[in-house]
C-alpha atoms as a PDB file:
ATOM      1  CA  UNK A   1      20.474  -3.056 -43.354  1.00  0.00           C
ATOM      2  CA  UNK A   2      19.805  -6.323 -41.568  1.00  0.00           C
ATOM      3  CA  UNK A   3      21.517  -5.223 -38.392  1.00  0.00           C
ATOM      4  CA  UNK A   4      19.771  -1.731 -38.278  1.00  0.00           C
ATOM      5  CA  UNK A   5      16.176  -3.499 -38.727  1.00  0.00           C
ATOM      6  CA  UNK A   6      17.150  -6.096 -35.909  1.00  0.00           C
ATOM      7  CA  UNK A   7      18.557  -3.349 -33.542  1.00  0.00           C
ATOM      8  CA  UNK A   8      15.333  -1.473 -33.627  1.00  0.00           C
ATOM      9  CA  UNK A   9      13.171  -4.648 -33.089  1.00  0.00           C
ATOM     10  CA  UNK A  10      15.621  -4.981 -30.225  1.00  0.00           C
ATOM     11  CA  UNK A  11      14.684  -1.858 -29.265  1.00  0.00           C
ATOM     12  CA  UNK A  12      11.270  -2.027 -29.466  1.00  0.00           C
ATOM     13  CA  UNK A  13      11.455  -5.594 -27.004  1.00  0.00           C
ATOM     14  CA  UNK A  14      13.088  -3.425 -24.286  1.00  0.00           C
ATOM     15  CA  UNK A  15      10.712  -0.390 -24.597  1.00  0.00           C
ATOM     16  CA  UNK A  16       7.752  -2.878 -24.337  1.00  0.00           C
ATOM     17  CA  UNK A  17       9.289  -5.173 -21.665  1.00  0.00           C
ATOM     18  CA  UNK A  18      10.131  -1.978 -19.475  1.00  0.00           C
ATOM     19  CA  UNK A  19       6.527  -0.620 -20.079  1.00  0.00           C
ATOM     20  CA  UNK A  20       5.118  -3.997 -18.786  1.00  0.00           C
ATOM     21  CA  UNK A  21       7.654  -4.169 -15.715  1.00  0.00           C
ATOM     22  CA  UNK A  22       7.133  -0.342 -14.639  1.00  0.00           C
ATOM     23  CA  UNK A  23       2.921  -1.378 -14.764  1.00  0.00           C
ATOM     24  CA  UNK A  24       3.328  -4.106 -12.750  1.00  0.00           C
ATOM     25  CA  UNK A  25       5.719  -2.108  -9.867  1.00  0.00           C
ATOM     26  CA  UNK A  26       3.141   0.206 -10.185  1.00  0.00           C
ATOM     27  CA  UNK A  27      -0.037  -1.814 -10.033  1.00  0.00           C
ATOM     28  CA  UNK A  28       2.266  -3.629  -6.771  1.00  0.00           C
ATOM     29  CA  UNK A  29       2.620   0.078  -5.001  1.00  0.00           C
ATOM     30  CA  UNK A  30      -1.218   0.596  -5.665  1.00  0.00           C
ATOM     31  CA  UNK A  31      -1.885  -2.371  -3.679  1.00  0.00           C
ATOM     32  CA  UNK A  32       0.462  -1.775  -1.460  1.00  0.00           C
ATOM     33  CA  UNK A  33      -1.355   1.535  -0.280  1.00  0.00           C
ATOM     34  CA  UNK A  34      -5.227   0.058  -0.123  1.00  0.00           C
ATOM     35  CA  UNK A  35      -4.020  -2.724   2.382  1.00  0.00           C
ATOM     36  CA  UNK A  36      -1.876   0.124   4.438  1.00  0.00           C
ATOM     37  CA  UNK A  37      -5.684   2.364   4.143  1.00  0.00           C
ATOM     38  CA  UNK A  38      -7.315  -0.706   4.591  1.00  0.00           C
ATOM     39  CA  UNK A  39      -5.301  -1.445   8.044  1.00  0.00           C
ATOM     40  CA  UNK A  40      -5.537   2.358   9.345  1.00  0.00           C
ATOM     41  CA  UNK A  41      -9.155   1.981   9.195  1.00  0.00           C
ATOM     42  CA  UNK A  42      -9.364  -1.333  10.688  1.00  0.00           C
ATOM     43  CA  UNK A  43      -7.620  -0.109  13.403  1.00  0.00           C
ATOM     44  CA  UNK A  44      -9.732   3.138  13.477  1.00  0.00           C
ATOM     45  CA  UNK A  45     -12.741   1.608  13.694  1.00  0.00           C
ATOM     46  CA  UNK A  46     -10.991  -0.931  16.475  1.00  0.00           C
ATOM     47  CA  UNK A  47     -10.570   1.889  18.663  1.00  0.00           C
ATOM     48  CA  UNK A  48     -14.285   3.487  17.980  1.00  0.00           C
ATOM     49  CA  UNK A  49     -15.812  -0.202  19.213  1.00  0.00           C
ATOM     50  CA  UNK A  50     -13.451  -0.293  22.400  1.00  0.00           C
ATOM     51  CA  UNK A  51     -13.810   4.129  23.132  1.00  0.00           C
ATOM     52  CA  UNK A  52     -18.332   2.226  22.812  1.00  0.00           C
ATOM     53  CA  UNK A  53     -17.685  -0.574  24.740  1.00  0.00           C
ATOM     54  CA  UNK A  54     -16.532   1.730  27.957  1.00  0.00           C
ATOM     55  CA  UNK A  55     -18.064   4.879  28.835  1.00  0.00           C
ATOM     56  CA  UNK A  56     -15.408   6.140  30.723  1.00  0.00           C
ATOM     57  CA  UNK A  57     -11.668   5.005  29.952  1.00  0.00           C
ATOM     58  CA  UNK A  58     -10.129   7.397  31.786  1.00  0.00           C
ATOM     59  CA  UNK A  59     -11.665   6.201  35.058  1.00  0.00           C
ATOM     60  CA  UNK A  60     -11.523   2.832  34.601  1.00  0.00           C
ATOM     61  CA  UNK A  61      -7.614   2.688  35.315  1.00  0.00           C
ATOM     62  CA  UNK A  62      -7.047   3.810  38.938  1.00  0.00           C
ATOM     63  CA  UNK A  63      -4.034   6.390  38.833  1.00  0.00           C
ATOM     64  CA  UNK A  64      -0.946   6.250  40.768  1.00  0.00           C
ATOM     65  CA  UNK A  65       0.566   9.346  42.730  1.00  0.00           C
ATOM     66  CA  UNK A  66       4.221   9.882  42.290  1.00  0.00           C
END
């Protein structure tokens, strides 16, 4: 009986240790996305503040013929 009780307290370590290591690659992923969102709009608003800063973009660069 003493090996059955210790093989399901072994168990019971691995269930709990793979609970905590899938929570933290998850919380990790989670993060991962908000800085990726937080760089797309960083980079949106980047453009907005340069598309202000020059009323015309288009004409600004001369354009070469071919």
């Amino acid at each position: 009986m003493e090996s059955f009780g210790g093989s399901v307290k072994l168990m019971l370590f691995i269930y709990a240790l793979a609970a905590v290591i899938s929570l933290i690659i998850a919380w990790m992923i989670k993060y991962l996305f908000v800085v990726i969102r937080m760089q797309s709009n960083r980079a949106e608003r980047s453009k907005k503040a340069k598309a202000a800063t020059s009323p015309m973009p288009s004409a600004a660069t001369p354009r070469r013929k071919a």
